[in-house]
Protein backbone atom coordinates (compact mmCIF):
# COMPACT_ATOMS: atom_id res chain seq x y z
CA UNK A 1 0.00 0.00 0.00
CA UNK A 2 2.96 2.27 0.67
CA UNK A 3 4.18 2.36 -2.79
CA UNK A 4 0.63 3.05 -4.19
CA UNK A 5 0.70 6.48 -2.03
CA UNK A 6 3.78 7.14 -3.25
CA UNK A 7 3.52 7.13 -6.70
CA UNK A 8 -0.01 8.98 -6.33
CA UNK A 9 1.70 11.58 -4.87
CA UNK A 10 4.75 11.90 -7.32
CA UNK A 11 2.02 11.95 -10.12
CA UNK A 12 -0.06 14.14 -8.18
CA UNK A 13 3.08 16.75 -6.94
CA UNK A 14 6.09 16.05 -9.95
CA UNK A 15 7.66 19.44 -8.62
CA UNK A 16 8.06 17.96 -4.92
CA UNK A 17 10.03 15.36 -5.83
CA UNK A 18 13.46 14.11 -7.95
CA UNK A 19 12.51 10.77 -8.56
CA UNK A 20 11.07 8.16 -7.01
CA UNK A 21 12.11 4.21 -7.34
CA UNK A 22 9.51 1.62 -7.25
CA UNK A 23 10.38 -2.20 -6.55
CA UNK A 24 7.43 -4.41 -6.99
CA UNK A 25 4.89 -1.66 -7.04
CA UNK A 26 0.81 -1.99 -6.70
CA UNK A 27 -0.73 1.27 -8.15
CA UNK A 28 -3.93 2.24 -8.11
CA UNK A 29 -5.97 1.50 -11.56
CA UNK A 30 -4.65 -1.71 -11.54
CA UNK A 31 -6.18 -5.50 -11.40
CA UNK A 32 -4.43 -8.28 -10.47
CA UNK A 33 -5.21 -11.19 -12.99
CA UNK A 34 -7.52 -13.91 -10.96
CA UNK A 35 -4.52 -15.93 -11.42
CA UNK A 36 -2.27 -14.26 -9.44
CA UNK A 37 -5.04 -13.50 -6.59
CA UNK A 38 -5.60 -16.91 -6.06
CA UNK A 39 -1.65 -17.98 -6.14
CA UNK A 40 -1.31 -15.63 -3.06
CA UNK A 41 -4.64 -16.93 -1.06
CA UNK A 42 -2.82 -20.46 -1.68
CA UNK A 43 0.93 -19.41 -0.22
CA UNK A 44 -1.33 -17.48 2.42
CA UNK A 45 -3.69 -20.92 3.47
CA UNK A 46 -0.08 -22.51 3.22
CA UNK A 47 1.84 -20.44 5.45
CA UNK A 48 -1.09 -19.91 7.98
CA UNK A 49 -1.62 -24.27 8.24
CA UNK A 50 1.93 -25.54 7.49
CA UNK A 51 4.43 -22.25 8.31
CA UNK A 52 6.92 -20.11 6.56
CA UNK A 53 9.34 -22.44 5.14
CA UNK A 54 6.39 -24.71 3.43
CA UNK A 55 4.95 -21.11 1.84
CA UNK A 56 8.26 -20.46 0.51
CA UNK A 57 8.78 -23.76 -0.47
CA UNK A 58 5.68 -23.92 -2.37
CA UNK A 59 7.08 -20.54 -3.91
CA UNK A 60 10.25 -21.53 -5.17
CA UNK A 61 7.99 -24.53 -7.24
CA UNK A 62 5.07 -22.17 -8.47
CA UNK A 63 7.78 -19.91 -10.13
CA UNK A 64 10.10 -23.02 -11.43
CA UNK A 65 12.83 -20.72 -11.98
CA UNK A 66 15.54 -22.29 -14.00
CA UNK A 67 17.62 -24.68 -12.03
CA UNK A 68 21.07 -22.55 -10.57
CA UNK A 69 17.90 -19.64 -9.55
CA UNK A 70 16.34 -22.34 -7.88
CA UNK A 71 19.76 -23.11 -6.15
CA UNK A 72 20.23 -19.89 -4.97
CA UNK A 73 16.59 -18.80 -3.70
CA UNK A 74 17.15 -22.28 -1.72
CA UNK A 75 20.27 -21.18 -0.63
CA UNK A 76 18.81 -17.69 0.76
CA UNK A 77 15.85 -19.68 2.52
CA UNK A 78 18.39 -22.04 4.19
CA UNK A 79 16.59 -24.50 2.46
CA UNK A 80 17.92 -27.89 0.31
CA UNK A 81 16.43 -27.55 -3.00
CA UNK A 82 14.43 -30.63 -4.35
């Protein structure tokens, strides 16, 4: 929600600001494809019944990055890659 204030405001005020650096922004106007909706009610029911690790687990497989990305996101969760 933060970023979607922020850039309402830059578009809003251009003058108050110098730039302004979104990463992984929501802004208003915009509608999630169902898809995606229902990918994040599943890592939520995940996390909230099974914990953390089994949400990010179950990330790492919906996004089947290639296989050294796979390595590494492992790597960052402390996780052994399957």
């Amino acid at each position: 929600m933060g970023c979607v204030i922020a850039v309402d405001f830059v578009l809003a005020y251009p003058e108050m600001s110098n730039s302004l650096i979104a990463v992984g922004p929501w802004v208003n106007g915009y509608t999630a494809p169902s898809a995606d909706l229902e990918a994040w009610r599943k890592i939520y029911s995940i996390a909230k019944e099974s914990g953390q690790r089994a949400a990010a687990e179950f990330c790492i497989n919906l996004h089947t990055p290639p296989s050294d990305c796979r390595e590494a996101a492992c790597m960052t969760m402390h996780m052994t890659c399957p």
